[in-house]
PDB file of N, CA and C in Angstrom:
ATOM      1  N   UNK A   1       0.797  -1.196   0.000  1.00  0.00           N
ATOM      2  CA  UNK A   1       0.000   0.000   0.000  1.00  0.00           C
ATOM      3  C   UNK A   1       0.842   1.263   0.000  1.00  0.00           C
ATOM      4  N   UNK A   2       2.338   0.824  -0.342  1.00  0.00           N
ATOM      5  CA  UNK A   2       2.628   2.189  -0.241  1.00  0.00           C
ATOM      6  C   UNK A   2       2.896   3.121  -1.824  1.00  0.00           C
ATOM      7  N   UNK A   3       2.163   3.747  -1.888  1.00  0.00           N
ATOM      8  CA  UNK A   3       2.475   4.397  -3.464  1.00  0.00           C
ATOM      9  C   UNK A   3       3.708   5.199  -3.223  1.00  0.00           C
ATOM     10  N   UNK A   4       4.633   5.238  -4.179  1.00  0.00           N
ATOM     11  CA  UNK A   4       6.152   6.313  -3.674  1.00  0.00           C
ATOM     12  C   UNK A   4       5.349   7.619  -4.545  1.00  0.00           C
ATOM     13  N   UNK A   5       5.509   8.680  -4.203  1.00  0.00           N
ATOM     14  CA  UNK A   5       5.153  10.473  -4.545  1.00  0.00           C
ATOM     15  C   UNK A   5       6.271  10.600  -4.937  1.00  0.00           C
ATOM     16  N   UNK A   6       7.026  11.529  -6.073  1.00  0.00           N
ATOM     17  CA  UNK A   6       8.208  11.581  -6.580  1.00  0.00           C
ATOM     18  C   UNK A   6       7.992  13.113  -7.349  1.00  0.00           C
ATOM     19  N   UNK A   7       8.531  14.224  -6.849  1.00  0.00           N
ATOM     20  CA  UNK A   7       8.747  15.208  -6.963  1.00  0.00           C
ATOM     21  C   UNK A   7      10.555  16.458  -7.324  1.00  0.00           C
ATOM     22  N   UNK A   8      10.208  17.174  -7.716  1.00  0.00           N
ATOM     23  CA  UNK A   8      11.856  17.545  -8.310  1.00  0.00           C
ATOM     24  C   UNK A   8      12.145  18.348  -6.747  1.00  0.00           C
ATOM     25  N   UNK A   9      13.242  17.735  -5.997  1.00  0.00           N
ATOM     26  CA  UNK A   9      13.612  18.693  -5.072  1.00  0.00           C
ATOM     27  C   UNK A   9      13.985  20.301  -5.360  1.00  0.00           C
ATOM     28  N   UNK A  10      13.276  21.274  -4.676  1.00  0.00           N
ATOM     29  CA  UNK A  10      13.863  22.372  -4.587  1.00  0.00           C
ATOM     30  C   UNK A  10      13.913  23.169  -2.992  1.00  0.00           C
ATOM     31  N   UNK A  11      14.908  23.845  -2.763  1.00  0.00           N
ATOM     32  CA  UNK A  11      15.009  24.834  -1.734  1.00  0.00           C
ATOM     33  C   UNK A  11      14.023  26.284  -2.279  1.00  0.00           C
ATOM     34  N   UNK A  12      12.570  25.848  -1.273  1.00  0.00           N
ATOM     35  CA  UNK A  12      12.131  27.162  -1.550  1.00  0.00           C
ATOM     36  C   UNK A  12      12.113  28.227  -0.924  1.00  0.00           C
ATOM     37  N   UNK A  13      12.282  29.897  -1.570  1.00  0.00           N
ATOM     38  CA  UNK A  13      11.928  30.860  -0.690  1.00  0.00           C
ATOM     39  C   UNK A  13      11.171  31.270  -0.721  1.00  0.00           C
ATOM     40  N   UNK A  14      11.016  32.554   0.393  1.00  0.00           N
ATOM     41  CA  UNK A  14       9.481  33.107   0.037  1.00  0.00           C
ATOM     42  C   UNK A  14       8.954  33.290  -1.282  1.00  0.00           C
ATOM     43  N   UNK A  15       9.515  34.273  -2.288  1.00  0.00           N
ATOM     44  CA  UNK A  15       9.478  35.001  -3.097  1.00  0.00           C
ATOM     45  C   UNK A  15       8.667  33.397  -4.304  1.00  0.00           C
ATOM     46  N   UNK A  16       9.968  32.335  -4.267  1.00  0.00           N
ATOM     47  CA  UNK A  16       9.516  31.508  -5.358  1.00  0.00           C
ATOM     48  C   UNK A  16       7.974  30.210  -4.573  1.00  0.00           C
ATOM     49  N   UNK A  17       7.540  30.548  -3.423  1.00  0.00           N
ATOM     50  CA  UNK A  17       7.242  29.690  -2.609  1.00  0.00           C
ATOM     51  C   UNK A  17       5.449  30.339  -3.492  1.00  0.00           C
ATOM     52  N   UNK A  18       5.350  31.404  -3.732  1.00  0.00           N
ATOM     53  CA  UNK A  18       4.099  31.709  -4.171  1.00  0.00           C
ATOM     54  C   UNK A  18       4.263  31.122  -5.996  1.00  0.00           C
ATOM     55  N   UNK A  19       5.379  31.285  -6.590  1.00  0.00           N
ATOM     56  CA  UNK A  19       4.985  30.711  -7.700  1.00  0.00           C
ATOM     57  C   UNK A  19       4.847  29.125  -8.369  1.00  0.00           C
ATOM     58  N   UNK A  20       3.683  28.956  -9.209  1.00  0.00           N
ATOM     59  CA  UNK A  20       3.261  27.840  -9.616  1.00  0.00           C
ATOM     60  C   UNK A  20       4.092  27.187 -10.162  1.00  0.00           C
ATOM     61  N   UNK A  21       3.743  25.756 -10.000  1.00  0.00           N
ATOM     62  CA  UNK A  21       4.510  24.955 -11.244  1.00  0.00           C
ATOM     63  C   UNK A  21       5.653  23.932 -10.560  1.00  0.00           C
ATOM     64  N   UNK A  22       6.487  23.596 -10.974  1.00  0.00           N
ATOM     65  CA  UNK A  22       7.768  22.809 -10.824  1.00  0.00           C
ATOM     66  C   UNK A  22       8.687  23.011 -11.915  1.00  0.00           C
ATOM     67  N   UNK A  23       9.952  23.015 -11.646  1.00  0.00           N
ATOM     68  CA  UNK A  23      10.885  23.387 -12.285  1.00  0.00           C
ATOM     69  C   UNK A  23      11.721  22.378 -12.253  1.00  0.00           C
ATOM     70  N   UNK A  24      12.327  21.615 -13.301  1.00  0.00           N
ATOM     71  CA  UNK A  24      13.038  20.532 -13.186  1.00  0.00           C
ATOM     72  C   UNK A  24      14.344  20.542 -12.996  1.00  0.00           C
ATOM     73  N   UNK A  25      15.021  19.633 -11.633  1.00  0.00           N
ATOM     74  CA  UNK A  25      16.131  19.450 -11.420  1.00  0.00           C
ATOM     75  C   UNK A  25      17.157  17.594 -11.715  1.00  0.00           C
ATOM     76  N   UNK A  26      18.052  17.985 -11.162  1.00  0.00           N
ATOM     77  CA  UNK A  26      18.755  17.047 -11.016  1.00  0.00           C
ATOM     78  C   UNK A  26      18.344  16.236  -9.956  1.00  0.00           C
ATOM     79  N   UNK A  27      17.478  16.874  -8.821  1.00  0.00           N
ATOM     80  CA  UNK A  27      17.563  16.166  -7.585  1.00  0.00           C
ATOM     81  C   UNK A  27      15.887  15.914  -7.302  1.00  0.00           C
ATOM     82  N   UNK A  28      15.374  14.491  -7.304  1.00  0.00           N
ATOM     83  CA  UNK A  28      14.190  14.257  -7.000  1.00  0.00           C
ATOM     84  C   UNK A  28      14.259  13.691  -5.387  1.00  0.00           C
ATOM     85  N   UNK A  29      12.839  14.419  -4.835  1.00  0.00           N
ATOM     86  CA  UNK A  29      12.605  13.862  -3.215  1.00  0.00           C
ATOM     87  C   UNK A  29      11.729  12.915  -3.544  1.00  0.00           C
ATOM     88  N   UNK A  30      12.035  11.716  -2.768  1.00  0.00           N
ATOM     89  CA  UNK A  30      10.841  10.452  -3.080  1.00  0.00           C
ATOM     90  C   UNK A  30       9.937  10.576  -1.596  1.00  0.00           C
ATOM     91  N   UNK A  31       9.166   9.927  -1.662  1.00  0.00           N
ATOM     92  CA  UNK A  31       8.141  10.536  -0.296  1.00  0.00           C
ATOM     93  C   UNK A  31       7.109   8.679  -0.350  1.00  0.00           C
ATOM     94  N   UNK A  32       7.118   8.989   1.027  1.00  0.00           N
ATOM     95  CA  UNK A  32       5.912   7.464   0.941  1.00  0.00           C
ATOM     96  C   UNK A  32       6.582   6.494   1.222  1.00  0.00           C
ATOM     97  N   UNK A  33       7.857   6.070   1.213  1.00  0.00           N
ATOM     98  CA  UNK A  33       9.019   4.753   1.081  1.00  0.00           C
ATOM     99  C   UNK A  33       8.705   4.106   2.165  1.00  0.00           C
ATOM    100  N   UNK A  34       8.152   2.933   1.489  1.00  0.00           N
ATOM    101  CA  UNK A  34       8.165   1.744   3.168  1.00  0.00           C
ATOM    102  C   UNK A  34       9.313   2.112   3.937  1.00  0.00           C
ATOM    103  N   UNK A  35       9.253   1.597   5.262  1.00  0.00           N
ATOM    104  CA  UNK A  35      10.201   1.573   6.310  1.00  0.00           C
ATOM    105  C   UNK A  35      11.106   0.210   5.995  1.00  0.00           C
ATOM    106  N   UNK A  36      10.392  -0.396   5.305  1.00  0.00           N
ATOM    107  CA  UNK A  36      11.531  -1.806   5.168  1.00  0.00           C
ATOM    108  C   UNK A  36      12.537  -2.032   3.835  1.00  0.00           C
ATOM    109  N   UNK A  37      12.245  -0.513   3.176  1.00  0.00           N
ATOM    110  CA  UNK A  37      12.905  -0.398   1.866  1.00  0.00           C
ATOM    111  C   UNK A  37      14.328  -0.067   2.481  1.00  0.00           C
ATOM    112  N   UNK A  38      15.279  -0.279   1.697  1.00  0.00           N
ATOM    113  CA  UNK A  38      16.665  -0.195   1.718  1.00  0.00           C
ATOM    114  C   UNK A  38      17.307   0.541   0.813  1.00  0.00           C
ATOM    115  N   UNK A  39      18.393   1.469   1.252  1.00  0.00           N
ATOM    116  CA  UNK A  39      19.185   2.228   0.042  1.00  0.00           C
ATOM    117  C   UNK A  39      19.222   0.976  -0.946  1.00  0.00           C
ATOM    118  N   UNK A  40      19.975  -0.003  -1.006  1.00  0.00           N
ATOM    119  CA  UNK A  40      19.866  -0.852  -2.361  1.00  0.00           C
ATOM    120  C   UNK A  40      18.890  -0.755  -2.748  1.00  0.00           C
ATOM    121  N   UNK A  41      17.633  -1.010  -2.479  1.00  0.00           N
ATOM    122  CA  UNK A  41      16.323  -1.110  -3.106  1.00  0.00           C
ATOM    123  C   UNK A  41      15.936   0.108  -4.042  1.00  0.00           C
ATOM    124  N   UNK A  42      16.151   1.230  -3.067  1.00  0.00           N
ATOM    125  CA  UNK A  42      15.530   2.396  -3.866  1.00  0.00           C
ATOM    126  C   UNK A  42      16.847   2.616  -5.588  1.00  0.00           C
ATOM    127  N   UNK A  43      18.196   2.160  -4.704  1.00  0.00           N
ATOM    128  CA  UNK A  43      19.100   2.524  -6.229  1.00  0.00           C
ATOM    129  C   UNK A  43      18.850   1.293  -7.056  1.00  0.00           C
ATOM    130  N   UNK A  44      18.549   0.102  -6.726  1.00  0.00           N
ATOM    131  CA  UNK A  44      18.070  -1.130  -8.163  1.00  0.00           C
ATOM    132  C   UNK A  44      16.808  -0.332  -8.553  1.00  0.00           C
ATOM    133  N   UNK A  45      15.603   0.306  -8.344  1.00  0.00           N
ATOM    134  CA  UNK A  45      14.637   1.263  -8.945  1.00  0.00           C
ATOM    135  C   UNK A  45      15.000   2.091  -9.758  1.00  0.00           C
ATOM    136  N   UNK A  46      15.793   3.343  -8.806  1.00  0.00           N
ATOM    137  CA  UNK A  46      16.425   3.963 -10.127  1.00  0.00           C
ATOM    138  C   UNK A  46      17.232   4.119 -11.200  1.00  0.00           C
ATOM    139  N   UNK A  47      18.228   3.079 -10.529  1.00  0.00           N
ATOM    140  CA  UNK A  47      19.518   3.048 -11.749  1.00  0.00           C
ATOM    141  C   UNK A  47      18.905   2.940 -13.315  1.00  0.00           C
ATOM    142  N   UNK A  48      17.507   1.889 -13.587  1.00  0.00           N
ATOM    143  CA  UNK A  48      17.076   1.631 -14.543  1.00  0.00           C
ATOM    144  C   UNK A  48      17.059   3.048 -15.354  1.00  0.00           C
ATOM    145  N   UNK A  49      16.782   4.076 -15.033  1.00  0.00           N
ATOM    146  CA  UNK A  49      16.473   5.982 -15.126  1.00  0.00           C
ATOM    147  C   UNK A  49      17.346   6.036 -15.648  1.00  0.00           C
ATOM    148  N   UNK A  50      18.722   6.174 -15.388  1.00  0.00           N
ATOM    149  CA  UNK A  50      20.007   7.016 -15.743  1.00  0.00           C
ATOM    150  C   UNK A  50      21.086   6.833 -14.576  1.00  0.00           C
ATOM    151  N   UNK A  51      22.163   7.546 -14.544  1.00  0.00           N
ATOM    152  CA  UNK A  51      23.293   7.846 -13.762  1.00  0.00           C
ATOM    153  C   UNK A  51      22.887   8.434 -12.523  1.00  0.00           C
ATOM    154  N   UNK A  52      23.207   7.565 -11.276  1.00  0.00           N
ATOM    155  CA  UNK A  52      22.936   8.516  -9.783  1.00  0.00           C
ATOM    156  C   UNK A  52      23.980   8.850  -9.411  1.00  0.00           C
ATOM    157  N   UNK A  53      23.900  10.121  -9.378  1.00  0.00           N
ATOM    158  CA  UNK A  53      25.182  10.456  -8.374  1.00  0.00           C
ATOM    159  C   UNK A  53      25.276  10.054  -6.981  1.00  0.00           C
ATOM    160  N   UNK A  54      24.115  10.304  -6.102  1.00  0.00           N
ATOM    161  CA  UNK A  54      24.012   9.956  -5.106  1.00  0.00           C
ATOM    162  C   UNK A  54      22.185   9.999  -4.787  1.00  0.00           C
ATOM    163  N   UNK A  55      22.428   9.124  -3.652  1.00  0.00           N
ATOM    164  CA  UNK A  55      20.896   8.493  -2.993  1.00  0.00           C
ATOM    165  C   UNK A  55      21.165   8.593  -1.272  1.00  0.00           C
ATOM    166  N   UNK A  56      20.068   9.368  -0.699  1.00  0.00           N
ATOM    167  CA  UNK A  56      20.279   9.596   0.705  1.00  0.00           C
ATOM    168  C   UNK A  56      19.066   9.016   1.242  1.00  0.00           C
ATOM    169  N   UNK A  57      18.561   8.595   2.023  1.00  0.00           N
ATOM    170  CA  UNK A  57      17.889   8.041   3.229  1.00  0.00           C
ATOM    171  C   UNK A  57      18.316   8.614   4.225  1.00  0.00           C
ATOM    172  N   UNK A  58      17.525   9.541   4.822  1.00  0.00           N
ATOM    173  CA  UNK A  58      18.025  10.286   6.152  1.00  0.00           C
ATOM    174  C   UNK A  58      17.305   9.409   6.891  1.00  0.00           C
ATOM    175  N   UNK A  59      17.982   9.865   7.954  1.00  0.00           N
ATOM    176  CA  UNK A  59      17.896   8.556   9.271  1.00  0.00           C
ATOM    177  C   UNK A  59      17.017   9.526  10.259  1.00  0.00           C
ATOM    178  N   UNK A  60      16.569   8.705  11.160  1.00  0.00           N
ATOM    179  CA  UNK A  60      15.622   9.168  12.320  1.00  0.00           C
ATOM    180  C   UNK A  60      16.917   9.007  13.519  1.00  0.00           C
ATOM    181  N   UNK A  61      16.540   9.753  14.610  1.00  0.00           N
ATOM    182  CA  UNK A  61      17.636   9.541  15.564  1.00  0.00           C
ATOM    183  C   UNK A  61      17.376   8.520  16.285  1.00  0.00           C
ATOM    184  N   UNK A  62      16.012   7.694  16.150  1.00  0.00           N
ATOM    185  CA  UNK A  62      16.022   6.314  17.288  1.00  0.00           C
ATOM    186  C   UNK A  62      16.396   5.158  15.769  1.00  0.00           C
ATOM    187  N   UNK A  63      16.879   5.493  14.509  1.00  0.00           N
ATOM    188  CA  UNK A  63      17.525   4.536  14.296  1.00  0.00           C
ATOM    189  C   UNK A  63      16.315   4.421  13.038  1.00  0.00           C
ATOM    190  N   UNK A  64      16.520   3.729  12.068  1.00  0.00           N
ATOM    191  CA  UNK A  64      15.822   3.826  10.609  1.00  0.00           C
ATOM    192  C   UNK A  64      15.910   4.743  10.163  1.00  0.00           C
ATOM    193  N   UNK A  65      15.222   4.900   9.079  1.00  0.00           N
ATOM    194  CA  UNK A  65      14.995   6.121   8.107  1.00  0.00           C
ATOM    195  C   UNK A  65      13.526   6.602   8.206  1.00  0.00           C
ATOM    196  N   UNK A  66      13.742   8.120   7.459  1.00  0.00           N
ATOM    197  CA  UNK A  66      12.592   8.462   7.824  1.00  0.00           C
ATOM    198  C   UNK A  66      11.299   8.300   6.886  1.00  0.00           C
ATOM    199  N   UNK A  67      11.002   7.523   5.944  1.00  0.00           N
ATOM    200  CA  UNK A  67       9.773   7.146   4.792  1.00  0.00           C
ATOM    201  C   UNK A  67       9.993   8.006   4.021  1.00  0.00           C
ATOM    202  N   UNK A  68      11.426   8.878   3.290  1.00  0.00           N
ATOM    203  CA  UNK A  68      11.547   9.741   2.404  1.00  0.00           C
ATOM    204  C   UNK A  68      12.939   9.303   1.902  1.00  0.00           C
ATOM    205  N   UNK A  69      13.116   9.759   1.090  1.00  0.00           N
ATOM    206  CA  UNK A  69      14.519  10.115  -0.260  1.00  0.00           C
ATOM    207  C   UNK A  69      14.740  10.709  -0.988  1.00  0.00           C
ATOM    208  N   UNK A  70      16.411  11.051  -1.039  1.00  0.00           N
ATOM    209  CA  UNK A  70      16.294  11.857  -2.674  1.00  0.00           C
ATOM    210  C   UNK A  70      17.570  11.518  -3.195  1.00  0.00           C
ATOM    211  N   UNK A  71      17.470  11.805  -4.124  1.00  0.00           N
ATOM    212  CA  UNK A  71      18.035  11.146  -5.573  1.00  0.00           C
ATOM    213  C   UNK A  71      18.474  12.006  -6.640  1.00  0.00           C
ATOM    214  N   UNK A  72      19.995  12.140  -6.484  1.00  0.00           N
ATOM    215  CA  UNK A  72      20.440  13.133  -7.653  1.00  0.00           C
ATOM    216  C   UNK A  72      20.778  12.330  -8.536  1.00  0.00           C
ATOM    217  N   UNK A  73      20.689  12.959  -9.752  1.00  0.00           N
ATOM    218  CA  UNK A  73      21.046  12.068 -11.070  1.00  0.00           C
ATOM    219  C   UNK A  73      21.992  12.757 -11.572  1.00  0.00           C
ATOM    220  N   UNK A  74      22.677  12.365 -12.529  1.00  0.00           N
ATOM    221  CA  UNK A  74      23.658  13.038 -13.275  1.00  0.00           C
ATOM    222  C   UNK A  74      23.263  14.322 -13.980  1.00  0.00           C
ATOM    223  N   UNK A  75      21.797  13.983 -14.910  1.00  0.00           N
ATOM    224  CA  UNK A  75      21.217  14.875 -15.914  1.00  0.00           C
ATOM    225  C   UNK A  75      19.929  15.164 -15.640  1.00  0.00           C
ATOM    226  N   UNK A  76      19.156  16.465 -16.317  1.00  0.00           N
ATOM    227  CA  UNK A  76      18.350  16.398 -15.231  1.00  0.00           C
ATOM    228  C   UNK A  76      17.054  15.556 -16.324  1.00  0.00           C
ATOM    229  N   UNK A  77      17.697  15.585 -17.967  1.00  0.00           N
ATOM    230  CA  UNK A  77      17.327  14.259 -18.734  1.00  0.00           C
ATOM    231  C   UNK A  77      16.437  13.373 -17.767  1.00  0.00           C
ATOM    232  N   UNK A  78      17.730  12.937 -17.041  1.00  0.00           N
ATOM    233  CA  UNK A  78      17.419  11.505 -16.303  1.00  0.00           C
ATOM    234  C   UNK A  78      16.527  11.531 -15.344  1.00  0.00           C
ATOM    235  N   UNK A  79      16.393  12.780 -14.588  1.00  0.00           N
ATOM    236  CA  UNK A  79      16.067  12.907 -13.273  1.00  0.00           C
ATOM    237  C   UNK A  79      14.412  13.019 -13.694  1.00  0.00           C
ATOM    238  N   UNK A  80      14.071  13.512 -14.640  1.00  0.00           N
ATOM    239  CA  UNK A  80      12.567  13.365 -15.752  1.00  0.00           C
ATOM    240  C   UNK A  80      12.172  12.758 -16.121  1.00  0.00           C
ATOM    241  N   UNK A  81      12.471  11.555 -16.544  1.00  0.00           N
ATOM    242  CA  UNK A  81      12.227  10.280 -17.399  1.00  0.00           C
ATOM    243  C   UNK A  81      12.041   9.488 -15.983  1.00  0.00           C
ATOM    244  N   UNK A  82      13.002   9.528 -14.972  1.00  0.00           N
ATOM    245  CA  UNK A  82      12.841   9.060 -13.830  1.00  0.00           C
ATOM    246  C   UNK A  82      11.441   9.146 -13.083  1.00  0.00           C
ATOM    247  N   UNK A  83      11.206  10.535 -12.902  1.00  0.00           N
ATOM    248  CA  UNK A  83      10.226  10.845 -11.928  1.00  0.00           C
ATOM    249  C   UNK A  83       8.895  10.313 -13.016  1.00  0.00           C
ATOM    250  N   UNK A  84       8.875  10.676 -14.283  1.00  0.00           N
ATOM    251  CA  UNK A  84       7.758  10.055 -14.922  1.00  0.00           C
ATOM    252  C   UNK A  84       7.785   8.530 -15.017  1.00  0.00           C
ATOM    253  N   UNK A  85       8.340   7.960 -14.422  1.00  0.00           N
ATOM    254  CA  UNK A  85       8.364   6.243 -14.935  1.00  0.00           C
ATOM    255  C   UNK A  85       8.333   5.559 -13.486  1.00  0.00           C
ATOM    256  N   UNK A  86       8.486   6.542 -12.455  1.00  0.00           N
ATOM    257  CA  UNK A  86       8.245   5.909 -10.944  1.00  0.00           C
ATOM    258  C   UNK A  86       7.518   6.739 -10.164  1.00  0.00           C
ATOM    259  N   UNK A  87       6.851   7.338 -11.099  1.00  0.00           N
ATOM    260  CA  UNK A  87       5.585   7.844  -9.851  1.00  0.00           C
ATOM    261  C   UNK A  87       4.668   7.109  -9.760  1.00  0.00           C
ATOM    262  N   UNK A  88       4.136   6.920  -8.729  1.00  0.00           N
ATOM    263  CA  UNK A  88       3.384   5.962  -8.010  1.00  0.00           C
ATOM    264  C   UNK A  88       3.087   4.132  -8.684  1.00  0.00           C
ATOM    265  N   UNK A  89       4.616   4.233  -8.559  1.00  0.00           N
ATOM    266  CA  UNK A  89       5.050   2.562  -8.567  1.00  0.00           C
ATOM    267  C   UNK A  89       5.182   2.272  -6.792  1.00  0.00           C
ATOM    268  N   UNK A  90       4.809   0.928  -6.733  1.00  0.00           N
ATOM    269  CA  UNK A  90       4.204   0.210  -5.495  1.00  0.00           C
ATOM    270  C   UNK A  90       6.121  -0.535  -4.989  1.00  0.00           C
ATOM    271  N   UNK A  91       6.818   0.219  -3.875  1.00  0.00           N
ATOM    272  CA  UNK A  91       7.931  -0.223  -3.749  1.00  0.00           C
ATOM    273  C   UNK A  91       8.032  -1.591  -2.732  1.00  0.00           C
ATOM    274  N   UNK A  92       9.104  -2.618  -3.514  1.00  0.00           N
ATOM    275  CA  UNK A  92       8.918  -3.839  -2.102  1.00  0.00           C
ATOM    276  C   UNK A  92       7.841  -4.679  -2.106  1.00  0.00           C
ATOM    277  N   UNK A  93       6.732  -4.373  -3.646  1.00  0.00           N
ATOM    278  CA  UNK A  93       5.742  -5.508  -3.564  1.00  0.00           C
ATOM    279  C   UNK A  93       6.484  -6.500  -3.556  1.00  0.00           C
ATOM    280  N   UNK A  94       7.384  -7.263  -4.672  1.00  0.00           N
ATOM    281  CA  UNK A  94       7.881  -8.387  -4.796  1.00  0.00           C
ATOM    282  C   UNK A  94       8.441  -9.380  -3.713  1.00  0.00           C
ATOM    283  N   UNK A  95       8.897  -8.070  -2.927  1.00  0.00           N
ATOM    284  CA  UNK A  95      10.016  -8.599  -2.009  1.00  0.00           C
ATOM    285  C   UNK A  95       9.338  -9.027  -0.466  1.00  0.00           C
ATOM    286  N   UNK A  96       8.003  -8.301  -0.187  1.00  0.00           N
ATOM    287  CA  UNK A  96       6.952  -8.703   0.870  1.00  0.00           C
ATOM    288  C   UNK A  96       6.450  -9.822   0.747  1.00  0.00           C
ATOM    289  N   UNK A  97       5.613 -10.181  -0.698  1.00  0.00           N
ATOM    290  CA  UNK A  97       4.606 -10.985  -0.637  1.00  0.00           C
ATOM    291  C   UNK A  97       5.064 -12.042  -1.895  1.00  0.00           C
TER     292      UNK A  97
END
């Protein structure tokens, strides 16, 4: 049941926080991630996309991660084709049931 949400990370400010839209980057935040998903897991997902530079799972301080990620890609090509081809793909079905 968990659908992953897959959005282009940005640092917003005020000023751009009122304007519409999304602007495409290199760096997508994934949102929704089972708790039993694993950095491997989420990079065998994306590698299929393109080149990662890097993949973070921030951690909680009592230990796991926190049901989020993000994911820089090399191009932001990749980081597009990416977010359109894994939004709301079902992560860890295979591997649960």
């Amino acid at each position: 049941g968990h659908t992953l949400r897959v959005a282009f990370s940005e640092v917003k400010r005020k000023t751009e926080a009122s304007e519409a839209g999304e602007t495409p980057t290199t760096k997508l935040i994934v949102k929704n991630v089972p708790f039993e998903a694993r950095t491997r897991d989420l990079r065998a997902l994306f590698q299929a996309y393109g080149t990662i530079k890097r993949l973070r799972l921030p951690k909680k301080a009592t230990g796991g991660h926190r049901g989020f990620a993000f994911v820089d890609f090399a191009s932001v090509e990749d980081a597009v084709h990416a977010k359109e081809q894994v939004a709301h793909t079902h992560l860890l079905v295979d591997i649960l049931y």
